[in-house]
Protein backbone atom coordinates (compact mmCIF):
# COMPACT_ATOMS: atom_id res chain seq x y z
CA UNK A 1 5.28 -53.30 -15.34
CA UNK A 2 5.14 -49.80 -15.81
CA UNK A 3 1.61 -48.27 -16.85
CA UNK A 4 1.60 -46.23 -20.00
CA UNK A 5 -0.92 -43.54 -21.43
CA UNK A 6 -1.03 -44.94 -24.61
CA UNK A 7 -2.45 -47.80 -23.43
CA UNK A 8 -5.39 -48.52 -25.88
CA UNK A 9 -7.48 -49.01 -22.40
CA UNK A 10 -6.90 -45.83 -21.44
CA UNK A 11 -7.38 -44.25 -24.68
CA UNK A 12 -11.24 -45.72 -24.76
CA UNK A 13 -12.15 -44.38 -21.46
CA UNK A 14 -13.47 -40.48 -21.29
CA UNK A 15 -10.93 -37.75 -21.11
CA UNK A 16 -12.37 -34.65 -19.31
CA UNK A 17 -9.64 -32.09 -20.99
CA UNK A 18 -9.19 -28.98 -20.40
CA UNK A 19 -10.44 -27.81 -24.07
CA UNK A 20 -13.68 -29.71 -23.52
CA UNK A 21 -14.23 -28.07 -20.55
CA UNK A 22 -12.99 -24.57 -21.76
CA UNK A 23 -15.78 -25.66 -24.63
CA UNK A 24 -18.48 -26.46 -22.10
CA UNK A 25 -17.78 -23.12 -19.69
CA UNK A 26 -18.08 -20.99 -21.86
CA UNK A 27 -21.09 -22.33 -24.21
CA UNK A 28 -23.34 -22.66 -20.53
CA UNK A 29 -22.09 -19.03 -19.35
CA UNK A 30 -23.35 -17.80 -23.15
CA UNK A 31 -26.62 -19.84 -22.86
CA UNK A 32 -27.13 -19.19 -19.26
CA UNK A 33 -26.86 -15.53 -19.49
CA UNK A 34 -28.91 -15.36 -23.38
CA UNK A 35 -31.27 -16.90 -21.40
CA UNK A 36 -31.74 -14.42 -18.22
CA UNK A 37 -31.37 -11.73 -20.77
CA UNK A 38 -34.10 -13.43 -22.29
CA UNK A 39 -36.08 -13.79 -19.44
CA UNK A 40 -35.79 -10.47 -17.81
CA UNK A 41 -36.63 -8.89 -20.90
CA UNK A 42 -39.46 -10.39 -21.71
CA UNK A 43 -41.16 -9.56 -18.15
CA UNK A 44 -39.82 -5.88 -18.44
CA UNK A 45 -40.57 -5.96 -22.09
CA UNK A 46 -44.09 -7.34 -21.52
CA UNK A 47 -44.78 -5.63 -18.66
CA UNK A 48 -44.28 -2.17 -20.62
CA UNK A 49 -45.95 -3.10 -23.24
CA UNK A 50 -49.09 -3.66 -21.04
CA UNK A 51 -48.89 0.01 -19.24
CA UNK A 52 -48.03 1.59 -22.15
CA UNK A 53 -51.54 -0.15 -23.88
CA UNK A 54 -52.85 0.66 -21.01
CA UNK A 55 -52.08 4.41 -21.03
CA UNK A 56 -53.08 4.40 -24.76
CA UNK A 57 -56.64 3.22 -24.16
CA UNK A 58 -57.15 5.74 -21.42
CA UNK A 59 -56.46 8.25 -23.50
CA UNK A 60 -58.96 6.97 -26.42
CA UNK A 61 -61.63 6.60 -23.85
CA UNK A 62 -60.99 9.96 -22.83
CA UNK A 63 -61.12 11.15 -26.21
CA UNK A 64 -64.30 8.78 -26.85
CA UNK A 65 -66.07 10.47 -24.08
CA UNK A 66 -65.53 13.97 -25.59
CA UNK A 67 -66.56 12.77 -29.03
CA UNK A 68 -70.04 11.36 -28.00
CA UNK A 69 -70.50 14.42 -25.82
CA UNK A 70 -69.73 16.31 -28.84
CA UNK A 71 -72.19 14.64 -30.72
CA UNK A 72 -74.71 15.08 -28.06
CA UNK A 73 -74.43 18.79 -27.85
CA UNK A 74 -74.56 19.36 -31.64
CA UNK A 75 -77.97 17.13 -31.56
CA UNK A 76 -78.76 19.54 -28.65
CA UNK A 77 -78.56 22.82 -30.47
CA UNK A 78 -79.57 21.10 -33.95
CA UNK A 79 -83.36 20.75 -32.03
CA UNK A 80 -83.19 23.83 -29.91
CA UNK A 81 -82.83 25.55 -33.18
CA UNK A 82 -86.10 24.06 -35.05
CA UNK A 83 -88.15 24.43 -31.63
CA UNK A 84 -87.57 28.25 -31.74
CA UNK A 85 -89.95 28.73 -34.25
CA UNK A 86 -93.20 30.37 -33.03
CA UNK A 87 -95.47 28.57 -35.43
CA UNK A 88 -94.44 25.54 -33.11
CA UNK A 89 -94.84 27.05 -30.08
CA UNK A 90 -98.52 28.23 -30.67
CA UNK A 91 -99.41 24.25 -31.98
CA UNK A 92 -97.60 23.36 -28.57
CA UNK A 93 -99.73 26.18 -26.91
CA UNK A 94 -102.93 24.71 -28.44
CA UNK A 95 -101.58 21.29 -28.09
CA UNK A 96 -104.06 20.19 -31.40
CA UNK A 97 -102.77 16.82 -31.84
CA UNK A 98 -103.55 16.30 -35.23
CA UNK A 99 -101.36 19.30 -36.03
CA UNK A 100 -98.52 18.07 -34.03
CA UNK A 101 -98.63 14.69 -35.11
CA UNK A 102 -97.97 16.47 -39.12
CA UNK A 103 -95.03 18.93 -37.58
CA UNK A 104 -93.94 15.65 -35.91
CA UNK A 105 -93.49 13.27 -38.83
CA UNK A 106 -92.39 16.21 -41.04
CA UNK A 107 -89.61 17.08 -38.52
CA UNK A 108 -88.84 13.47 -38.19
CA UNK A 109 -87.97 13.19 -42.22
CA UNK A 110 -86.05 16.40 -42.02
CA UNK A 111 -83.87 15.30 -39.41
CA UNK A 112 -83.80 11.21 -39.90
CA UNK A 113 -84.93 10.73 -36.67
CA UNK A 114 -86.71 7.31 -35.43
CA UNK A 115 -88.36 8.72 -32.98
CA UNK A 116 -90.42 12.49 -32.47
CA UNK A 117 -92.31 13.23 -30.03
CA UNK A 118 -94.40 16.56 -28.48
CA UNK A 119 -94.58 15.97 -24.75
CA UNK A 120 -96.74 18.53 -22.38
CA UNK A 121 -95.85 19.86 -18.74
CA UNK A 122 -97.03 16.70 -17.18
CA UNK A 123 -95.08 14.19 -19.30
CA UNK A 124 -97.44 12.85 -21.57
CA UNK A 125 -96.84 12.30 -25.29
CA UNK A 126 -99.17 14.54 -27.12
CA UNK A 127 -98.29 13.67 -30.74
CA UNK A 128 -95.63 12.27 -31.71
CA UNK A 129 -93.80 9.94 -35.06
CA UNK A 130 -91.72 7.30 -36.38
CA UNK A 131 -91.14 4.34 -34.04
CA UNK A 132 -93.58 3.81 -31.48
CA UNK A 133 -91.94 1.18 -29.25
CA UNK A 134 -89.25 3.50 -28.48
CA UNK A 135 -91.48 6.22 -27.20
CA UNK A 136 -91.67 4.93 -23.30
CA UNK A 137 -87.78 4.75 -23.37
CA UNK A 138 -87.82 8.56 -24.61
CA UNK A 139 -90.23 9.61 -22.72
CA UNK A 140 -88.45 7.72 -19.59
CA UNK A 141 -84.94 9.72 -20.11
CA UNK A 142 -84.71 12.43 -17.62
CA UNK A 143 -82.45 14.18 -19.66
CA UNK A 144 -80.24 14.08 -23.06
CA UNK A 145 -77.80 11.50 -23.28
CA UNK A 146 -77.49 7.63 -24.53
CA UNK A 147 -79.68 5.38 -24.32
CA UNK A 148 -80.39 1.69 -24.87
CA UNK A 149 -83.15 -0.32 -25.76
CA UNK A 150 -83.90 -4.02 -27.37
CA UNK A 151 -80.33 -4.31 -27.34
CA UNK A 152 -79.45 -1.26 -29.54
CA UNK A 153 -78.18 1.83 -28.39
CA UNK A 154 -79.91 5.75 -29.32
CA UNK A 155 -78.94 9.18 -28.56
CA UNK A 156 -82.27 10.74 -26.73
CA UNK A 157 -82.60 14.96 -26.94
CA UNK A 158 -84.93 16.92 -24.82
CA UNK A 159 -85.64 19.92 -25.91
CA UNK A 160 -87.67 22.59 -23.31
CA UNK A 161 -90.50 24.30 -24.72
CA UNK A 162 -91.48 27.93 -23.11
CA UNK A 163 -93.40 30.61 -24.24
CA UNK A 164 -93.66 34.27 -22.37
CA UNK A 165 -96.56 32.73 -20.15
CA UNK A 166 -93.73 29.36 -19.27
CA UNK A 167 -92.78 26.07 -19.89
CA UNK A 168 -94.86 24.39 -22.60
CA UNK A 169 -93.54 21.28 -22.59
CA UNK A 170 -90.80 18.94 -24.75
CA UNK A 171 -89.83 18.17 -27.80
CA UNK A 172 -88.15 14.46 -27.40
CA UNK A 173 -86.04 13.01 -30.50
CA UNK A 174 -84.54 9.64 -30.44
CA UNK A 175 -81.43 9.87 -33.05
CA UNK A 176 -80.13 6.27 -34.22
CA UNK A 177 -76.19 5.21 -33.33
CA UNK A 178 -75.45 3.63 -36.78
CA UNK A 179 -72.06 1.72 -37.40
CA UNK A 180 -70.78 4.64 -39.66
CA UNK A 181 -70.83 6.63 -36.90
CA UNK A 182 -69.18 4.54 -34.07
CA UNK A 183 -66.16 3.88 -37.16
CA UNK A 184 -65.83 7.46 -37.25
CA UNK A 185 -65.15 7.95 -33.70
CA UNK A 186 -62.83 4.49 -33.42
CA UNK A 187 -60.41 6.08 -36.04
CA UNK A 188 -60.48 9.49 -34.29
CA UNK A 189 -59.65 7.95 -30.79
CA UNK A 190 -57.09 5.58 -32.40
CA UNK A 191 -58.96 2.69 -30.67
CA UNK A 192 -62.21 0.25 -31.57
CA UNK A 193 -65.24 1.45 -30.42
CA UNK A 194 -67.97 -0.65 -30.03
CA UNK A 195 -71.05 -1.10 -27.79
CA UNK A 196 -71.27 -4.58 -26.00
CA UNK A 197 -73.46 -6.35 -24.17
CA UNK A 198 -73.51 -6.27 -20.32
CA UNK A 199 -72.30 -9.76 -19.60
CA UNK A 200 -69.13 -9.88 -22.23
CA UNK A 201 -65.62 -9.27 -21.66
CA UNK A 202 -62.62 -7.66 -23.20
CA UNK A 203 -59.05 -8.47 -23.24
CA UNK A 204 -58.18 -5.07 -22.38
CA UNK A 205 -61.08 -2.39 -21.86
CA UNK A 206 -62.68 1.26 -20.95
CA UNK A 207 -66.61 1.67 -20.40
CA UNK A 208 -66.64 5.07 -21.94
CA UNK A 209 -70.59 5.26 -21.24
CA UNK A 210 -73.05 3.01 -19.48
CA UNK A 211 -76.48 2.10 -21.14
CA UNK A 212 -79.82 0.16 -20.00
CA UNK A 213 -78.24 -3.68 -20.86
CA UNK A 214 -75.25 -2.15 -23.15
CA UNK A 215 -71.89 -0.39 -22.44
CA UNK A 216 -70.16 1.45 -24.61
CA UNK A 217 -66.23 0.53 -24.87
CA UNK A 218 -63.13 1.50 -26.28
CA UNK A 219 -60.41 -2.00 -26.38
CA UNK A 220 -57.49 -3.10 -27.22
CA UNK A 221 -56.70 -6.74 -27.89
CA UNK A 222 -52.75 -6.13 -27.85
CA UNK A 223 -51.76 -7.71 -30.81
CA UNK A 224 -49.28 -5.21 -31.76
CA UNK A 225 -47.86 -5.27 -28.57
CA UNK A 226 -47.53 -9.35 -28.59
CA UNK A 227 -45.76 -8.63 -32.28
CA UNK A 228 -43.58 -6.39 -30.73
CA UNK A 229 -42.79 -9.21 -28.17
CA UNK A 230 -42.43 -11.89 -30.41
CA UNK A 231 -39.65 -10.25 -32.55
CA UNK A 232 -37.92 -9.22 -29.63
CA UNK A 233 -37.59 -12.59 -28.53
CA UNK A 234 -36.61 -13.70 -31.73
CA UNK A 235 -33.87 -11.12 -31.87
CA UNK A 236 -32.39 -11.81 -28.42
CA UNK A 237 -32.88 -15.60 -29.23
CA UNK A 238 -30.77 -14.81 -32.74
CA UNK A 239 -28.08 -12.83 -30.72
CA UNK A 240 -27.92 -15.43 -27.83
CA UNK A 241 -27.06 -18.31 -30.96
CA UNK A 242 -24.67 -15.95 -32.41
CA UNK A 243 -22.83 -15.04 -29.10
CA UNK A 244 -22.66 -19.08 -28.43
CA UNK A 245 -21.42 -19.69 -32.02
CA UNK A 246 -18.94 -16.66 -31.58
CA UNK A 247 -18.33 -18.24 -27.89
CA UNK A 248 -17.29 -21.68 -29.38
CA UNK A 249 -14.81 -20.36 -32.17
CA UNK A 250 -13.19 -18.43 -29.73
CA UNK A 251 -12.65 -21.21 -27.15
CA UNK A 252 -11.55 -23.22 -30.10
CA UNK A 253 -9.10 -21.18 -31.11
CA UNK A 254 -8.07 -20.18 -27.69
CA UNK A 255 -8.14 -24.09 -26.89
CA UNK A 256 -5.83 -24.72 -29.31
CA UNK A 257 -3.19 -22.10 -28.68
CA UNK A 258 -3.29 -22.97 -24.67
CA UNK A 259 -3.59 -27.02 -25.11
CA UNK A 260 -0.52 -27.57 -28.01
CA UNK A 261 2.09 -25.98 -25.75
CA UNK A 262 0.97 -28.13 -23.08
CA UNK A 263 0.91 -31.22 -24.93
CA UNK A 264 4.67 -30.12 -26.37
CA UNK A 265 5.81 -30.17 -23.28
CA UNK A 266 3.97 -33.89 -22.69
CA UNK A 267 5.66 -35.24 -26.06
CA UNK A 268 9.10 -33.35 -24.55
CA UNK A 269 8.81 -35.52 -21.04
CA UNK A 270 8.51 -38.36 -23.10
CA UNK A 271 11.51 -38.13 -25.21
CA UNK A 272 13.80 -37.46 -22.44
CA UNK A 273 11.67 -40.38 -20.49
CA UNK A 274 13.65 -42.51 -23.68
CA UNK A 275 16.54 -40.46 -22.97
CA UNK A 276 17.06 -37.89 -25.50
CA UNK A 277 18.29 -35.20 -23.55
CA UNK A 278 18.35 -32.41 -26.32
CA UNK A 279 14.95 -32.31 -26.80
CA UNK A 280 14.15 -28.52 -26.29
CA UNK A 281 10.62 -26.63 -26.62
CA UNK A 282 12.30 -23.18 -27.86
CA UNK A 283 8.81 -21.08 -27.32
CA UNK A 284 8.62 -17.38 -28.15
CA UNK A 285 5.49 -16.71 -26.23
CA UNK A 286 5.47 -13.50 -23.97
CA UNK A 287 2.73 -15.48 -21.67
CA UNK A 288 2.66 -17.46 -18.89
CA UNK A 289 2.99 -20.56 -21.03
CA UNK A 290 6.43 -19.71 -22.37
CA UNK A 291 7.54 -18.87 -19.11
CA UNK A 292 7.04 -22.56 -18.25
CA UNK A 293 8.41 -23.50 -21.63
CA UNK A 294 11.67 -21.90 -21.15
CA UNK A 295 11.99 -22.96 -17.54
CA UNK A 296 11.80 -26.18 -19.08
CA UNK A 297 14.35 -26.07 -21.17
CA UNK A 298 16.52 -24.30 -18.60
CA UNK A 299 16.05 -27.33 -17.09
CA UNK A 300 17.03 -29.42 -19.52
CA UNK A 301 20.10 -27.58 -20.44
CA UNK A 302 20.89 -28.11 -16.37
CA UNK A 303 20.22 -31.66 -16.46
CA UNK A 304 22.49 -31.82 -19.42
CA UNK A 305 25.22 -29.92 -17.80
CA UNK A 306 25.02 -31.87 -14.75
CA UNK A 307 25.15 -35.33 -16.76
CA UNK A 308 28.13 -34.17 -18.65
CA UNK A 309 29.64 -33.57 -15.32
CA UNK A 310 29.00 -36.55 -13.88
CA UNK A 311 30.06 -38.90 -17.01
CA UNK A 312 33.42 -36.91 -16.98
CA UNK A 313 33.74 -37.75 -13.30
CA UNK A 314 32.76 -41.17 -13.43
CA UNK A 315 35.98 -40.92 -16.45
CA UNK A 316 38.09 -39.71 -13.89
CA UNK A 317 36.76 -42.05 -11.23
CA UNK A 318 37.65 -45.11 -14.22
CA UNK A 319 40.94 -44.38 -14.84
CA UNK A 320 41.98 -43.43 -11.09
CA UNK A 321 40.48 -46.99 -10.54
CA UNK A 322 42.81 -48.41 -13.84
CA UNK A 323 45.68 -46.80 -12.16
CA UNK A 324 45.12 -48.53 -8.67
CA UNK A 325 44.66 -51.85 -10.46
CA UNK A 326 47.55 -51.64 -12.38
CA UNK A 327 49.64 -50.70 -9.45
CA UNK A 328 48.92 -53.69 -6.83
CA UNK A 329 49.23 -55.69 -9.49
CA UNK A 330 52.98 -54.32 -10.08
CA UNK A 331 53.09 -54.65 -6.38
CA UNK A 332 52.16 -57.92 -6.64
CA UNK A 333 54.68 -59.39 -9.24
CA UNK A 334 57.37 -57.90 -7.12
CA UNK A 335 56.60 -59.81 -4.16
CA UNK A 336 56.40 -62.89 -5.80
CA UNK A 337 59.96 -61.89 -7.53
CA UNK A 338 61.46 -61.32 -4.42
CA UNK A 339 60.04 -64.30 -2.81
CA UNK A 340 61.47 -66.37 -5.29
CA UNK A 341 64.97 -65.09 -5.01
CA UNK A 342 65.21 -65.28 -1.23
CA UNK A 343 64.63 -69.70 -1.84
């Protein structure tokens, strides 16, 4: 018994058609190439991200470094300025301690200092005012700069003291680093700026200056650049589902106008399989699909021609055969005639 395609076994067990796998090429060429896309720009994109923080937060610690040496040199000239005046140069001269201690505390109100101090040739204090446990750290510093102590950071200015007969000695100021100030420079670099302990780390940092147990730092912790990231993936992931959704229509549609001709030309084999011989596809398609459907129906109009010829043959064939019959049979009767007449 002949096997048939409709059979209901046949139609339970998976068909791997071409649509489905038109469907399934193209959906894993969309995802597999949203997904390098994805991939490759997310290491370029990150990577970029990173120099370009990177290049930003050289720049702010170059611009940090300027600022505090900025600062420094206007403390510098601020105290060069009050120790110019000869009144303070003959107490220095004298070195009356009593005297110096007043100019000291007075000068340290004037100029909110925490810290003044008159020091002699041989680097001792002489006088000084304000806060005492600072004054070996000040008197310590070799020159002006930052410093650190208890944890807390302090701009130290020494100022040289001469006279026409020399060097008299210093005037030593310890200036406080308050928070108002390190926000100031932070929104001039464009970067936080903040001084840190020793032993603690940053995502992404500059030392701009180095203290006794502090360092002074510009960072960056990146989180508009991981923003930046983040939407990017989300946009590529957005464009990858629209390209597969796109993908899909279109090999649904295309599925549809390359599969029906193909199954036409099934349903067409199986009406001529029943013997209905003028079944014809009569496509208008300028592709390589109505090239096939026309050759089929050339075919069919062949066959037809050829069957047509060989019924009327097998007509001639029948009647040539009638004829024959008919005549032995006349031949027949005759003989038997003349048989009869000769007894």
């Amino acid at each position: 018994m002949r096997s048939s395609a409709r059979n209901p076994a046949d139609r339970r067990r998976f068909r791997w058609t071409v649509g489905l796998r038109l469907l399934v090429a193209l959906g894993g060429l969309v995802s597999f190439s949203s997904a390098v896309a994805l991939t490759l720009q997310d290491r370029a994109l990150a990577r970029d991200l990173a120099r370009a923080a990177a290049a930003r937060l050289d720049r702010a610690a170059h611009a940090a470094s300027l600022l505090v040496a900025a600062h420094q040199r206007a403390l510098e000239e601020r105290y060069r300025a009050v120790s110019g005046t000869p009144q303070l140069r003959a107490n220095l001269e004298v070195q009356h301690p009593p005297t110096l201690a007043y100019y000291a505390g007075d000068l340290r109100q004037r100029e909110g200092a925490l810290l003044i101090a008159f020091v002699d040739r041989d680097g001792r204090a002489i006088a000084s005012a304000g806060d005492d446990a600072l004054l070996d750290t000040a008197l310590a510093a070799r020159a002006s700069g930052l410093s650190g102590h208890a944890g807390r950071p302090y701009f130290i200015t020494a100022t040289e003291l001469r006279s026409d007969a020399g060097p008299l000695g210093r005037l030593v100021a310890v200036d406080a680093v308050d928070e108002p100030l390190v926000a100031r420079w932070s929104d001039l670099c464009g970067a936080p700026l903040a001084f840190r302990a020793l032993d603690t780390r940053d995502e992404l940092a500059r030392v701009v200056a180095a203290l006794p147990g502090l360092e002074l730092r510009v960072a960056a912790d990146l989180a508009a650049e991981r923003e930046a990231l983040r939407h990017s993936r989300e946009n590529l992931a957005i464009a990858g589902a629209v390209s597969l959704v796109l993908s899909l229509l279109g090999s649904l549609l295309f599925t549809r106008s390359f599969v029906r001709p193909i199954q036409a030309i099934q349903h067409a084999t199986e009406r001529i399989r029943g013997g209905d011989f003028a079944t014809r596809l009569a496509s208008a398609r300028a592709d390589e699909i109505g090239d096939v459907a026309r050759a089929f129906d050339g075919m069919l109009d062949h066959l037809q021609e050829s069957r047509a010829q060989v019924a009327a043959h097998l007509d001639e064939l029948t009647r040539s055969r009638t004829h024959l019959d008919n005549a032995q049979l006349a031949r027949a009767h005759r003989q038997l005639r003349d048989r009869a007449l000769d007894r």
